[in-house]
N, C-alpha and C. Protein backbone atom coordinates (compact mmCIF):
# COMPACT_ATOMS: atom_id res chain seq x y z
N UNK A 1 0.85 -1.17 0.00
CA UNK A 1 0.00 0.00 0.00
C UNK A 1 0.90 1.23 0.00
N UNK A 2 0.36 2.22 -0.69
CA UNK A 2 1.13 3.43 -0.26
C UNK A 2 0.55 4.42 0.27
N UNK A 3 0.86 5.79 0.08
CA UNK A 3 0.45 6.83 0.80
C UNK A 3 -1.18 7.17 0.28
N UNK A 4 -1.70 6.82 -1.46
CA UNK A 4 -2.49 7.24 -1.70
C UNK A 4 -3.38 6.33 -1.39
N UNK A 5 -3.11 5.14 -1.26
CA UNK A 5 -3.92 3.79 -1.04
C UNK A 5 -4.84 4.05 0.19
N UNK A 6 -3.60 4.62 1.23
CA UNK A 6 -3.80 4.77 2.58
C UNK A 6 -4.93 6.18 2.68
N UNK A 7 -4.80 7.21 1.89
CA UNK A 7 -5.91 8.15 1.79
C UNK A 7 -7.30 7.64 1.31
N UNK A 8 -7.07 7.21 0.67
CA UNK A 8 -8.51 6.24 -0.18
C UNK A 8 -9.21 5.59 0.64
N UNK A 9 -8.47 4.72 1.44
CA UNK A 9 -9.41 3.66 2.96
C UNK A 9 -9.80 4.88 3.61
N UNK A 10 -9.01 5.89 3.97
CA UNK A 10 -9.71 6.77 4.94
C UNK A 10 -10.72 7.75 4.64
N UNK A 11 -10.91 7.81 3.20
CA UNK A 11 -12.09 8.45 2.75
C UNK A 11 -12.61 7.88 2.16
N UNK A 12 -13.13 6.22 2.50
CA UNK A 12 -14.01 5.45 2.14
C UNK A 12 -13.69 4.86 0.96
N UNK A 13 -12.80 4.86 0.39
CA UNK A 13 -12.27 4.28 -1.38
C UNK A 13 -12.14 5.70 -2.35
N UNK A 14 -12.29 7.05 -1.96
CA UNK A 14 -12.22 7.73 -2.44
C UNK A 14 -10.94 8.69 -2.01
N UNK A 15 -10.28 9.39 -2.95
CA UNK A 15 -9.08 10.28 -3.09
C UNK A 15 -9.79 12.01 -2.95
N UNK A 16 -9.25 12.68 -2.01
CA UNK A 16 -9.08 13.83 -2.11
C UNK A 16 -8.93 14.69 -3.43
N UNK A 17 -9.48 15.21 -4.04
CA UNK A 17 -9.08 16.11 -5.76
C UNK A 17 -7.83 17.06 -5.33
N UNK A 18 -7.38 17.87 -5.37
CA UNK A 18 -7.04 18.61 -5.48
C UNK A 18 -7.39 19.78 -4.72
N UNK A 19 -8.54 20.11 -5.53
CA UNK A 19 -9.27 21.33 -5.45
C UNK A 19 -9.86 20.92 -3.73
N UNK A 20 -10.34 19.34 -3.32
CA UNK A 20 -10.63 19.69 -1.92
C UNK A 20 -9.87 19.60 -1.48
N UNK A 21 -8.20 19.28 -1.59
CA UNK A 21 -7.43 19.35 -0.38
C UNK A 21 -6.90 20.88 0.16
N UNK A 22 -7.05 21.56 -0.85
CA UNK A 22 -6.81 23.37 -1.02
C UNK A 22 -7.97 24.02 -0.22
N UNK A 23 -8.83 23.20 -0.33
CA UNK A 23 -10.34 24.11 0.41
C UNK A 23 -9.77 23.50 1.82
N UNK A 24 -9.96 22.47 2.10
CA UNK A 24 -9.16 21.34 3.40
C UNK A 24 -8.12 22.27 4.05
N UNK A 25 -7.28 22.57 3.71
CA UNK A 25 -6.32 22.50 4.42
C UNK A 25 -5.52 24.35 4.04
N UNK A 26 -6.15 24.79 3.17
CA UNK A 26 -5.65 26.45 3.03
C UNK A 26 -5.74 27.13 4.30
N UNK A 27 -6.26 27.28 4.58
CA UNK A 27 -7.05 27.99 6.24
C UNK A 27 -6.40 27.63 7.47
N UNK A 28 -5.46 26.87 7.44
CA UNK A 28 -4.86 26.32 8.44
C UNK A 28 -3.36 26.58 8.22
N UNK A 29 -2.99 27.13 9.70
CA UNK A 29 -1.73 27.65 9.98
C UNK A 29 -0.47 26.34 10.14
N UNK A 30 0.84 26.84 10.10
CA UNK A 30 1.74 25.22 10.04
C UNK A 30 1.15 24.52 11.16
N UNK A 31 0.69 24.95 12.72
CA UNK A 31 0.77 24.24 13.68
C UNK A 31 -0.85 23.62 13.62
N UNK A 32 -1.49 23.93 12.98
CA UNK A 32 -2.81 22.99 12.88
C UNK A 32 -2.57 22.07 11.45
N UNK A 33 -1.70 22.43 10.51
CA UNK A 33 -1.69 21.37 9.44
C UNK A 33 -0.58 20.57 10.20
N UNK A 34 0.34 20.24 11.32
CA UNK A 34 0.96 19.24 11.67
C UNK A 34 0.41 18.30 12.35
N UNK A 35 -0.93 19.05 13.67
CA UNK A 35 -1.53 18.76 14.77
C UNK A 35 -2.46 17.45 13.32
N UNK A 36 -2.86 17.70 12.35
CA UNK A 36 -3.67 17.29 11.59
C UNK A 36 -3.07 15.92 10.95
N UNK A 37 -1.79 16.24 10.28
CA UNK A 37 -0.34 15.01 9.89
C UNK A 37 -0.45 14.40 11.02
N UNK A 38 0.08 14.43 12.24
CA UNK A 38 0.38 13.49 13.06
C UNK A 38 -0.98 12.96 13.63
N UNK A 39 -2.52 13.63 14.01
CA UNK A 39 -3.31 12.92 14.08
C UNK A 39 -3.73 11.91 13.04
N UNK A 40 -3.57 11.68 12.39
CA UNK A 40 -3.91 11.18 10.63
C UNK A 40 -2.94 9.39 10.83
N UNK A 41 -1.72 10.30 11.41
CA UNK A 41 -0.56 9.00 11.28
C UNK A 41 -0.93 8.20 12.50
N UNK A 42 -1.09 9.17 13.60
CA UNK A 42 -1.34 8.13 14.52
C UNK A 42 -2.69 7.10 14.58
N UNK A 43 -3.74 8.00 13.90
CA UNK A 43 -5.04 6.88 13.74
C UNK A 43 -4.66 5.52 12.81
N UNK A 44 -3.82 6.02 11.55
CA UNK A 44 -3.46 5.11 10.77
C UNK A 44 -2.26 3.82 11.51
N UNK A 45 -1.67 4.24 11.88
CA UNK A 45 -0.37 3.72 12.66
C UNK A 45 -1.51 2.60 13.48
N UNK A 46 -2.43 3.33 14.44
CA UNK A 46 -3.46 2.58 15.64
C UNK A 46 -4.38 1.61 14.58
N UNK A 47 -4.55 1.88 13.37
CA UNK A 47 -5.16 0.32 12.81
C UNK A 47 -4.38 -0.09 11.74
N UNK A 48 -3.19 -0.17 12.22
CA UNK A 48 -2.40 -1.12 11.13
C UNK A 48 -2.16 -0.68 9.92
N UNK A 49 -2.70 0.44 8.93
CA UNK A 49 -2.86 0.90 8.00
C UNK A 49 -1.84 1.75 7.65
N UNK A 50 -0.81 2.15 8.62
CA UNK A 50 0.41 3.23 8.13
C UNK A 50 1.53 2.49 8.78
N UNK A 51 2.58 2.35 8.03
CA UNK A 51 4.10 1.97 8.87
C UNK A 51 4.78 2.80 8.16
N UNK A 52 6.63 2.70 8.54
CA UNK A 52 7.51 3.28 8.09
C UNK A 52 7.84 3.19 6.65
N UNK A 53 7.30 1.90 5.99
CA UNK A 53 7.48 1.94 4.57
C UNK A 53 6.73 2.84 3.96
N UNK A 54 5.62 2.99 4.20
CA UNK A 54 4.61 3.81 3.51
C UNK A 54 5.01 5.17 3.54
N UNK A 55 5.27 5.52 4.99
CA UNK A 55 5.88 7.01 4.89
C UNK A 55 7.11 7.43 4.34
N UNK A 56 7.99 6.25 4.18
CA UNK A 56 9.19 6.49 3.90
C UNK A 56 9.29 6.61 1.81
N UNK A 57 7.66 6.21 1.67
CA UNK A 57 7.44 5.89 0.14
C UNK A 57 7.19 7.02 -0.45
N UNK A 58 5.92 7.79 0.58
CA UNK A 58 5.74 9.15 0.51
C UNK A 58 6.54 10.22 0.70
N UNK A 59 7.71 9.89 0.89
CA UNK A 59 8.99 10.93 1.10
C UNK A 59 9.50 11.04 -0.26
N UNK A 60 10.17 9.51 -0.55
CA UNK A 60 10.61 9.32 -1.63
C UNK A 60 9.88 10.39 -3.14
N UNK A 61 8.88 9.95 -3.16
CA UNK A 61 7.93 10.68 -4.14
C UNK A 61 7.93 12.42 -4.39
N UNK A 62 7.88 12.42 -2.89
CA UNK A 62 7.92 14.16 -2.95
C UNK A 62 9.34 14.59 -3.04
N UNK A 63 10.52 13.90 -2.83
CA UNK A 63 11.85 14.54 -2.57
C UNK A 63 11.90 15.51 -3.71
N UNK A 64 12.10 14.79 -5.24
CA UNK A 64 12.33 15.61 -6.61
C UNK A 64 11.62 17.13 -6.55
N UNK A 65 10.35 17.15 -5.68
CA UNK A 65 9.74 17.89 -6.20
C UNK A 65 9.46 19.06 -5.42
N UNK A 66 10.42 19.02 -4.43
CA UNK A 66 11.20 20.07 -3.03
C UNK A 66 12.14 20.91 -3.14
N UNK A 67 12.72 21.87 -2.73
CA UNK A 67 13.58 22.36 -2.40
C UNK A 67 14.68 22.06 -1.58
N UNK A 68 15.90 22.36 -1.32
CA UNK A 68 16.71 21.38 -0.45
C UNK A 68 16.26 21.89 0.74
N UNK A 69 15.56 23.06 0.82
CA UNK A 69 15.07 23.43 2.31
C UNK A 69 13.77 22.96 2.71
N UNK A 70 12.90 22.52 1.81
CA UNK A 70 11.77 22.49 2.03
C UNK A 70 12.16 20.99 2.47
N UNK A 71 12.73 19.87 1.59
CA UNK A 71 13.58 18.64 2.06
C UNK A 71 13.85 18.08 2.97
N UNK A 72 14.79 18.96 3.89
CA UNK A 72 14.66 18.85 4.94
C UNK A 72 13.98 18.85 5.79
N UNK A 73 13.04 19.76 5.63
CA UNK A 73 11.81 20.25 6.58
C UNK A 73 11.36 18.63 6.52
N UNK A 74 11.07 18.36 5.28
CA UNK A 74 10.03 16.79 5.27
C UNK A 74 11.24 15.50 6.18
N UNK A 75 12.03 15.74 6.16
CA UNK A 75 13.00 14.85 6.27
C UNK A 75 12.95 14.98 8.09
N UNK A 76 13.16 16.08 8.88
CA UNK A 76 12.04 16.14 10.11
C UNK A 76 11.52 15.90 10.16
N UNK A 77 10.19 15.83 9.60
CA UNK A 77 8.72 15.59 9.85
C UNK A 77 8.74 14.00 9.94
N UNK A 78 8.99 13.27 8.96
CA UNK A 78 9.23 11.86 8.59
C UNK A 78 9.92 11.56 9.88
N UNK A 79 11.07 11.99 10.20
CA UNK A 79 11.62 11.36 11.44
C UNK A 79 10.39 11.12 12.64
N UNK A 80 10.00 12.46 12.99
CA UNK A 80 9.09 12.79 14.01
C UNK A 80 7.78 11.55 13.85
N UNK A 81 7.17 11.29 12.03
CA UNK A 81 5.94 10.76 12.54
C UNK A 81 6.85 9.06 12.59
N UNK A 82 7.74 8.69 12.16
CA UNK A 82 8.70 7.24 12.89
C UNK A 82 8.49 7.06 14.25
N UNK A 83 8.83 7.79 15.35
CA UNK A 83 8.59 7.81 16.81
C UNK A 83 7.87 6.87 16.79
């Protein structure tokens, strides 16, 4: 499974567009879009549905398409949701 697989079970077999993840998640400052990431991982993590491969898949994917600063930033975050 990967990261999108893992969005799909959680919205019933369906994927986020685009356009709702921008309505979703525009309005929200860094510390409520993290509070939001790590609740997400930990529900997933609590039914079996997220491990370190998956996140580590979803890293992979986004690296190319980062900045070396922004990179890092994810490269924290990833550590943090491992814990």
């Amino acid at each position: 499974m990967d990261i999108n697989d893992y969005i799909r079970r959680k919205r019933g077999g369906k994927s986020l567009t685009p356009e709702e993840a921008i309505r979703k998640y525009a309005g929200m400052d860094e510390t409520e879009l993290m509070n939001e990431l790590f609740k997400v991982a930990a529900e997933g993590r609590a039914s079996g549905e997220l491990n370190n491969d998956i996140v580590d898949g979803f890293y992979q994917k986004m690296l190319p398409l980062l900045t070396p600063e922004q990179a890092e930033r994810m490269r924290e975050l990833i550590i943090k949701l491992k814990q």
